[in-house]
C-alpha atoms as a PDB file:
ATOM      1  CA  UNK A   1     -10.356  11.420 -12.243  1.00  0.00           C
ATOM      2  CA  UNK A   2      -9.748   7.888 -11.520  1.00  0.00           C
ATOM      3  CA  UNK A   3      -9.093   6.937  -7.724  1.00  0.00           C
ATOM      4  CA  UNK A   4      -6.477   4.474  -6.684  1.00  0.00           C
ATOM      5  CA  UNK A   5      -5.354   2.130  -3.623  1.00  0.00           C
ATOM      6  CA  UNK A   6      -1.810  -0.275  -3.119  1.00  0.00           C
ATOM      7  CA  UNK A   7       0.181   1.647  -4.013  1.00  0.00           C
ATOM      8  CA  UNK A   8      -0.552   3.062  -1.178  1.00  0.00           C
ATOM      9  CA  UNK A   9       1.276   5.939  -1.106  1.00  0.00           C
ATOM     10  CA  UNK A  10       1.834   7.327  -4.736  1.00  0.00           C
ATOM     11  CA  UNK A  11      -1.395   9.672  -5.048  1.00  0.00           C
ATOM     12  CA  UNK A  12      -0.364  12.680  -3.478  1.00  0.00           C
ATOM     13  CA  UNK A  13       3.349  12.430  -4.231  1.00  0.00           C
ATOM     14  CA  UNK A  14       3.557  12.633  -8.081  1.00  0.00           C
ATOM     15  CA  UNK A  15       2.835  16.135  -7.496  1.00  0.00           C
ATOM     16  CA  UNK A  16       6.056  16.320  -6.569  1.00  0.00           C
ATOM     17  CA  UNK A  17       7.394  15.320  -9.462  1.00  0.00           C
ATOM     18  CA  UNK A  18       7.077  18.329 -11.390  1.00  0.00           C
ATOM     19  CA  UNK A  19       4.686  17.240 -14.626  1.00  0.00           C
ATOM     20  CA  UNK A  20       2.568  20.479 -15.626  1.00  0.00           C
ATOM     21  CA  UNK A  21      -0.687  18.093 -16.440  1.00  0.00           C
ATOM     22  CA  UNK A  22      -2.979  15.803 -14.365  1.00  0.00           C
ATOM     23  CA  UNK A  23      -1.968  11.759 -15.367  1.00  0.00           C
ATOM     24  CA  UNK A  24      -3.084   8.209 -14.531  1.00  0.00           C
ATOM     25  CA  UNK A  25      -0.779   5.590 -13.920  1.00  0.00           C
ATOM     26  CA  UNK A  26      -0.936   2.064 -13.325  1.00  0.00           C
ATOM     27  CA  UNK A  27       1.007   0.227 -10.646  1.00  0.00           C
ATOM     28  CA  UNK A  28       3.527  -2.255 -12.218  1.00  0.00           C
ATOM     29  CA  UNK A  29       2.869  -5.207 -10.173  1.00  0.00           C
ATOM     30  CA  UNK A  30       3.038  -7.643 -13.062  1.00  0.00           C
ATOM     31  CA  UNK A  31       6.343  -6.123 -13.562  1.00  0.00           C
ATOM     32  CA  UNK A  32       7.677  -7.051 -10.457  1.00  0.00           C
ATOM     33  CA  UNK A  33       8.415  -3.371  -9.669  1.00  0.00           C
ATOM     34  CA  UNK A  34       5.920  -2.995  -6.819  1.00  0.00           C
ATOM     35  CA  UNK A  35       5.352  -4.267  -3.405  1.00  0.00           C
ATOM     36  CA  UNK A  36       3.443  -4.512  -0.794  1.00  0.00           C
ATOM     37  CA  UNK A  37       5.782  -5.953   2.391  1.00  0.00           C
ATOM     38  CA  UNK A  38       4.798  -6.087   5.961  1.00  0.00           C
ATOM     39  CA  UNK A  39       6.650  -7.022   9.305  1.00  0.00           C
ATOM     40  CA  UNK A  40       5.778  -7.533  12.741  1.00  0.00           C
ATOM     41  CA  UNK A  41       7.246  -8.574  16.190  1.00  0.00           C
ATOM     42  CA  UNK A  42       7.721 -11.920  16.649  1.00  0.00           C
ATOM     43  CA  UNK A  43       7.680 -12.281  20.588  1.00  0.00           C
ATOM     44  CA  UNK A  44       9.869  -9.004  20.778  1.00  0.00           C
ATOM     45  CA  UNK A  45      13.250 -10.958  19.635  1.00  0.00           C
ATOM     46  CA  UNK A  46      12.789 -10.449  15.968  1.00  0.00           C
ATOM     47  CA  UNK A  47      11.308  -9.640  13.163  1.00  0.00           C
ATOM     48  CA  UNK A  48       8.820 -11.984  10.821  1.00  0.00           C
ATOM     49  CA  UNK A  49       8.571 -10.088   7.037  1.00  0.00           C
ATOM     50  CA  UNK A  50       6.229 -11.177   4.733  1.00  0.00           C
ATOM     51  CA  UNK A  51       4.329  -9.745   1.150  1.00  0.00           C
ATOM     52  CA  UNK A  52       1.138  -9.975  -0.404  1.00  0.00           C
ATOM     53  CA  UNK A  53       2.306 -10.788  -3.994  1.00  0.00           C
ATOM     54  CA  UNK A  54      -1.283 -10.129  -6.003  1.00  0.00           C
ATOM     55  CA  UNK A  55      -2.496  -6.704  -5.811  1.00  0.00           C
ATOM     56  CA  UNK A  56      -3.216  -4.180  -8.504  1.00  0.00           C
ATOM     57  CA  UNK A  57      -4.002  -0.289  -8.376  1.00  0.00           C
ATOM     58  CA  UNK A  58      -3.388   2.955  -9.922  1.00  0.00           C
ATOM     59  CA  UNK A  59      -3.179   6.224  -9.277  1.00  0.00           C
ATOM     60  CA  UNK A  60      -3.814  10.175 -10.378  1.00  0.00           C
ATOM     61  CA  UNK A  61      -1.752  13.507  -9.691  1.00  0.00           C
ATOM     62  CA  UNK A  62      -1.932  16.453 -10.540  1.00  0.00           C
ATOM     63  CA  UNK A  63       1.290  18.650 -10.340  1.00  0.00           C
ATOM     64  CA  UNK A  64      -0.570  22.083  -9.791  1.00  0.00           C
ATOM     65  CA  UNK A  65      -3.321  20.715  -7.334  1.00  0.00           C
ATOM     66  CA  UNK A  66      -1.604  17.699  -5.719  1.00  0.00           C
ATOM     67  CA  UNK A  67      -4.576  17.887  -3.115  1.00  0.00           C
ATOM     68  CA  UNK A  68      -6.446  16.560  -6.022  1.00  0.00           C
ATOM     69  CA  UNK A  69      -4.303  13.410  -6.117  1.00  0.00           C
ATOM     70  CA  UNK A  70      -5.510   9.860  -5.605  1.00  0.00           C
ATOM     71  CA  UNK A  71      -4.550   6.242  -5.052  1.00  0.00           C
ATOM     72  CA  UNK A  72      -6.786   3.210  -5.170  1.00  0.00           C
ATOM     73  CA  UNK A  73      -5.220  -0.292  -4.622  1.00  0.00           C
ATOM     74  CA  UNK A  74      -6.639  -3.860  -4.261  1.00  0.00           C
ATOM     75  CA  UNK A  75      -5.066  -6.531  -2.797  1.00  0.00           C
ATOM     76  CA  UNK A  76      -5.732 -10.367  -3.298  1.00  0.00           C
ATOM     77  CA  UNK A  77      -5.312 -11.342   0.533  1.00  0.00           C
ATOM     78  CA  UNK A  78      -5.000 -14.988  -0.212  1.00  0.00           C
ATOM     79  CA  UNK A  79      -1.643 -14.077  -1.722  1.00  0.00           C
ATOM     80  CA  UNK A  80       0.123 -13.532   1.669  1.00  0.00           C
ATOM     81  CA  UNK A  81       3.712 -14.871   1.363  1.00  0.00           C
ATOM     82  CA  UNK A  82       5.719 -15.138   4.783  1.00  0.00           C
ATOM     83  CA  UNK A  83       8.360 -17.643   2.783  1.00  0.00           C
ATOM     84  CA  UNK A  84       6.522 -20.525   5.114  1.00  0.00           C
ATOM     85  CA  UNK A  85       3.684 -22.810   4.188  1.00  0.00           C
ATOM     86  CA  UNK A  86       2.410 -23.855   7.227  1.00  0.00           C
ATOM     87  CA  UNK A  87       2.688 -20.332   8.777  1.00  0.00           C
ATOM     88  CA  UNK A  88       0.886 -18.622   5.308  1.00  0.00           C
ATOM     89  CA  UNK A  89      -2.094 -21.171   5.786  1.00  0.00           C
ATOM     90  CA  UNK A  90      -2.535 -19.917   9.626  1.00  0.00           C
ATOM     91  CA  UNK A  91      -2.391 -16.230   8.431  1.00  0.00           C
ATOM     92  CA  UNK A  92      -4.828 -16.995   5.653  1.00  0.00           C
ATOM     93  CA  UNK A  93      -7.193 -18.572   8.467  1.00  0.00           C
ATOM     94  CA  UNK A  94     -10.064 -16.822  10.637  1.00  0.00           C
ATOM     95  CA  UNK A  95      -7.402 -16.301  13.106  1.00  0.00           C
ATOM     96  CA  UNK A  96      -6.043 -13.317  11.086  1.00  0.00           C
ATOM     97  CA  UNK A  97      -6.663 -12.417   7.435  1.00  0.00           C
ATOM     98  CA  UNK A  98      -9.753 -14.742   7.081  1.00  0.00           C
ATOM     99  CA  UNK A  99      -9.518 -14.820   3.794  1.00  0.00           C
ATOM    100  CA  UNK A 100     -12.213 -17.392   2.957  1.00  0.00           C
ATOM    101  CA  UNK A 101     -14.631 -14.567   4.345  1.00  0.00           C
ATOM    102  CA  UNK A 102     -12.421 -11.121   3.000  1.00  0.00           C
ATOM    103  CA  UNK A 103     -10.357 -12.069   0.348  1.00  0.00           C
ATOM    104  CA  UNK A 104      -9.486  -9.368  -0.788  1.00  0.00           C
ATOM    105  CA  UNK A 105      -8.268  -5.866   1.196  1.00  0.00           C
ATOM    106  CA  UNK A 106      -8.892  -2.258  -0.458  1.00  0.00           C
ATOM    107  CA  UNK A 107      -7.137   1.399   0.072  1.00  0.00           C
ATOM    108  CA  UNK A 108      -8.925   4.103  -1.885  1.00  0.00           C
ATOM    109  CA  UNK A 109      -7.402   7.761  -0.561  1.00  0.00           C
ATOM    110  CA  UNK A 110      -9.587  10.275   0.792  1.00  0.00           C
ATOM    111  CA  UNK A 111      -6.683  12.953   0.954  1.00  0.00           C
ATOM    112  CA  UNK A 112      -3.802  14.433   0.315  1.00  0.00           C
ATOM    113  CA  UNK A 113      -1.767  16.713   2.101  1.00  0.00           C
ATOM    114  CA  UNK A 114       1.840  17.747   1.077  1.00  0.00           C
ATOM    115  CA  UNK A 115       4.354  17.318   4.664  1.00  0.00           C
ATOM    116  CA  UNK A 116       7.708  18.528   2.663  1.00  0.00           C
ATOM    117  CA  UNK A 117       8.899  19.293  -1.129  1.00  0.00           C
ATOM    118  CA  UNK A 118       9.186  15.402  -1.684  1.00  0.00           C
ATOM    119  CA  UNK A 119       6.428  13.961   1.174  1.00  0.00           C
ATOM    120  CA  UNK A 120       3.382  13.515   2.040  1.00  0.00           C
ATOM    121  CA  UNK A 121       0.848  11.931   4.339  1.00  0.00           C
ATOM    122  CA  UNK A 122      -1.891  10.067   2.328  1.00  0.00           C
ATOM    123  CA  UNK A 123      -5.480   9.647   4.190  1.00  0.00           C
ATOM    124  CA  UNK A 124      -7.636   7.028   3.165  1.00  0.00           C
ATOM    125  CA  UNK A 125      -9.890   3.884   3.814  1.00  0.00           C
ATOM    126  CA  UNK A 126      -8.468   0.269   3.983  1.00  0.00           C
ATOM    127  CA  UNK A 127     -10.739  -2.429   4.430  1.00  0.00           C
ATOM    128  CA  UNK A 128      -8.998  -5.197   5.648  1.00  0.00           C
ATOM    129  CA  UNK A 129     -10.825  -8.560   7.392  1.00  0.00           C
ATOM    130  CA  UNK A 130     -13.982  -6.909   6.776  1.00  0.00           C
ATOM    131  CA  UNK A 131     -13.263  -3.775   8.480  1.00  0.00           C
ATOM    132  CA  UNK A 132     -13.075  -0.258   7.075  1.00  0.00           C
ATOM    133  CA  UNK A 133     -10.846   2.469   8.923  1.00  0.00           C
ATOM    134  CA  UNK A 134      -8.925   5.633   8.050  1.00  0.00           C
ATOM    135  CA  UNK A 135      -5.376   5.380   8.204  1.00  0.00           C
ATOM    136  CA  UNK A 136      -2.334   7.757   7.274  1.00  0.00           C
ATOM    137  CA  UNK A 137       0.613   6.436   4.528  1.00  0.00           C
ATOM    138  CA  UNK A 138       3.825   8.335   5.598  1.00  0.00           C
ATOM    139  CA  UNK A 139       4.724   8.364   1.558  1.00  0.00           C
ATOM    140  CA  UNK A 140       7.691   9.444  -0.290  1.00  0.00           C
ATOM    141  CA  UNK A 141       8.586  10.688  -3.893  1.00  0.00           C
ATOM    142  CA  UNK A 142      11.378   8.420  -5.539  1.00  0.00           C
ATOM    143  CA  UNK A 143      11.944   9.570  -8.800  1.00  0.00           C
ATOM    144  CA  UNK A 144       9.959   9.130 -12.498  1.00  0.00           C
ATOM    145  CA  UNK A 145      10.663   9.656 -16.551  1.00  0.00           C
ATOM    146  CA  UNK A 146      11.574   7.854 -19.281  1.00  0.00           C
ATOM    147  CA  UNK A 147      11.757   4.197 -19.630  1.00  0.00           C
ATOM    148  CA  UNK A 148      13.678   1.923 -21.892  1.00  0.00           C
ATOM    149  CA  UNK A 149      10.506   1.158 -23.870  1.00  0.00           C
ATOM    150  CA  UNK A 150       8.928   4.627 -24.610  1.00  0.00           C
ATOM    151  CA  UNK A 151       6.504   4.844 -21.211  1.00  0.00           C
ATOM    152  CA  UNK A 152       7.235   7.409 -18.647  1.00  0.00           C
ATOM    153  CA  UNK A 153       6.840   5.975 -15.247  1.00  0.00           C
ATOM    154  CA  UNK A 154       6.679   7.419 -11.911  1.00  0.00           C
ATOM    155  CA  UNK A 155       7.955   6.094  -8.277  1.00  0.00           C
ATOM    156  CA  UNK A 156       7.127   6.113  -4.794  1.00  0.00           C
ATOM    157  CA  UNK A 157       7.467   4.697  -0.926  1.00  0.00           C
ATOM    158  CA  UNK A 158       4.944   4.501   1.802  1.00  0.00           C
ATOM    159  CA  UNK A 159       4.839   2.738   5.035  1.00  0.00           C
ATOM    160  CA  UNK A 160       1.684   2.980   7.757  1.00  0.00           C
ATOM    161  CA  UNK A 161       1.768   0.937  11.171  1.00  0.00           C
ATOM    162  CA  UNK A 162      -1.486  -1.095  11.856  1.00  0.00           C
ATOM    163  CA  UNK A 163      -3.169  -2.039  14.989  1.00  0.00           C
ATOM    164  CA  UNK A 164      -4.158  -6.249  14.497  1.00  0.00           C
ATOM    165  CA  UNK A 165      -6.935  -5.152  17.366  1.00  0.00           C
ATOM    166  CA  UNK A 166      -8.228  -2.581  15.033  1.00  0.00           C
ATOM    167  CA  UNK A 167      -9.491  -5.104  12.091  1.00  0.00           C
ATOM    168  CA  UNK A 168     -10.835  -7.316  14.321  1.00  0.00           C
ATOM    169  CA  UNK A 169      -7.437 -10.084  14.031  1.00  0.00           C
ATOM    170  CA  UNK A 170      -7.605 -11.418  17.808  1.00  0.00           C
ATOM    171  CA  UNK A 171      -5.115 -13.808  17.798  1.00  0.00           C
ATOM    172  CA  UNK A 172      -2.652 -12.903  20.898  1.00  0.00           C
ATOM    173  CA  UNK A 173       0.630 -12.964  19.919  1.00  0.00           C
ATOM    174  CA  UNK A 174       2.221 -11.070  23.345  1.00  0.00           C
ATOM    175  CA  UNK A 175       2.625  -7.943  23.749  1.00  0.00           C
ATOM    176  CA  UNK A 176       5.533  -6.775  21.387  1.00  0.00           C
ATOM    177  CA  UNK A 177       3.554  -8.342  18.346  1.00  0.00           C
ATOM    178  CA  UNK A 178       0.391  -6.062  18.569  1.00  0.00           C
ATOM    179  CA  UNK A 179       1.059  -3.991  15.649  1.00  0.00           C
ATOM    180  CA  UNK A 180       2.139  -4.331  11.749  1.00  0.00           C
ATOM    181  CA  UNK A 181       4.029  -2.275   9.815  1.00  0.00           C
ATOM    182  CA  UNK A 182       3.102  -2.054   6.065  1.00  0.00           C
ATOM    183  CA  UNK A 183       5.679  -1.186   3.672  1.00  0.00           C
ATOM    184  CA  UNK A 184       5.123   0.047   0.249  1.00  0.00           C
ATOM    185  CA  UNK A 185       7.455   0.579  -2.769  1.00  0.00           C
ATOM    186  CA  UNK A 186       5.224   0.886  -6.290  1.00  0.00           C
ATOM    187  CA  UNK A 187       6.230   1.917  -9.783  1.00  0.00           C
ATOM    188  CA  UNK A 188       3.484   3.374 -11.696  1.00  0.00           C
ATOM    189  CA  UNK A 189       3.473   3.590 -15.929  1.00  0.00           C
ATOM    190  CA  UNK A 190       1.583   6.267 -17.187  1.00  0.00           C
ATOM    191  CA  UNK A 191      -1.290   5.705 -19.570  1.00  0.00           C
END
């Protein structure tokens, strides 16, 4: 069973869907029908968005033992996009994503555990700046069949809240901009 990140939250979910076999999929990044955006705080007025725009993953599920499910994503951190040049180059520097050190950022899912007929919390490890720690992808089931080109794709949402303290990214930026929250939407094609 292959193992998947990035997508962040599809692992558990396409057991939701209702296929009777175990599939893999691969997230459609290239496609443009996957994301990976973030926000956070900026000095408690409003809010800064931003995306990582390279990243690739797939996924497993299993309709009849969604348990069994799993995500694996990777993510090209040197792709951060916050729509300003001077502002991508400080979050690519030592100061937060330290990229020329960690350039890239992992999720590989550890569990699975079904919170409603179309939800689920996904466990698993990101690595992110060098650091590895468990966290929880609130994910969602959006739909999946037939495309337009004879695949059969599959859809899901995710979104987890990060501490910047808890991967090691010092850099004070007051006390309403302490946290991130990541925000997944990923299409997956089945192979």
């Amino acid at each position: 069973m292959k193992k998947t990140f990035a997508g962040l939250a599809l692992g558990g979910l396409m057991a939701l869907s209702g296929s009777l076999h175990a599939a893999d999929y691969v997230i459609d990044q290239k496609g443009q029908h996957a994301f990976i955006n973030f926000k956070i705080s900026h000095l408690g007025y409003s809010w800064l968005y931003g995306r990582f725009n390279d990243f690739s993953g797939n996924f497993n599920w299993d309709a009849d033992k969604p348990e069994a499910s799993a995500v694996k994503v990777s993510i090209n951190t040197t792709s951060v996009d916050s729509n300003h040049a001077e502002r991508d180059k400080h979050l690519r520097s030592d100061d937060f994503l330290n990229v020329a050190e960690h350039p890239t950022a992992t999720f590989e899912s550890t569990k699975v555990e079904m919170t409603g007929d179309d939800t689920a919390n996904i466990t698993g490890d990101l690595t992110l700046n060098g650091v590895t720690k468990p966290v929880v992808l609130d994910a969602k089931f959006i739909g999946e069949g037939e495309d337009p080109w004879g695949g059969y794709r599959a859809g899901f949402s995710g979104t987890t809240t990060l501490a910047l303290k808890d991967f090691d990214i010092s850099m004070d930026l007051g006390p309403a901009s302490q946290e991130v929250e990541l925000i997944i939407s990923v299409e997956g094609v089945r192979q």
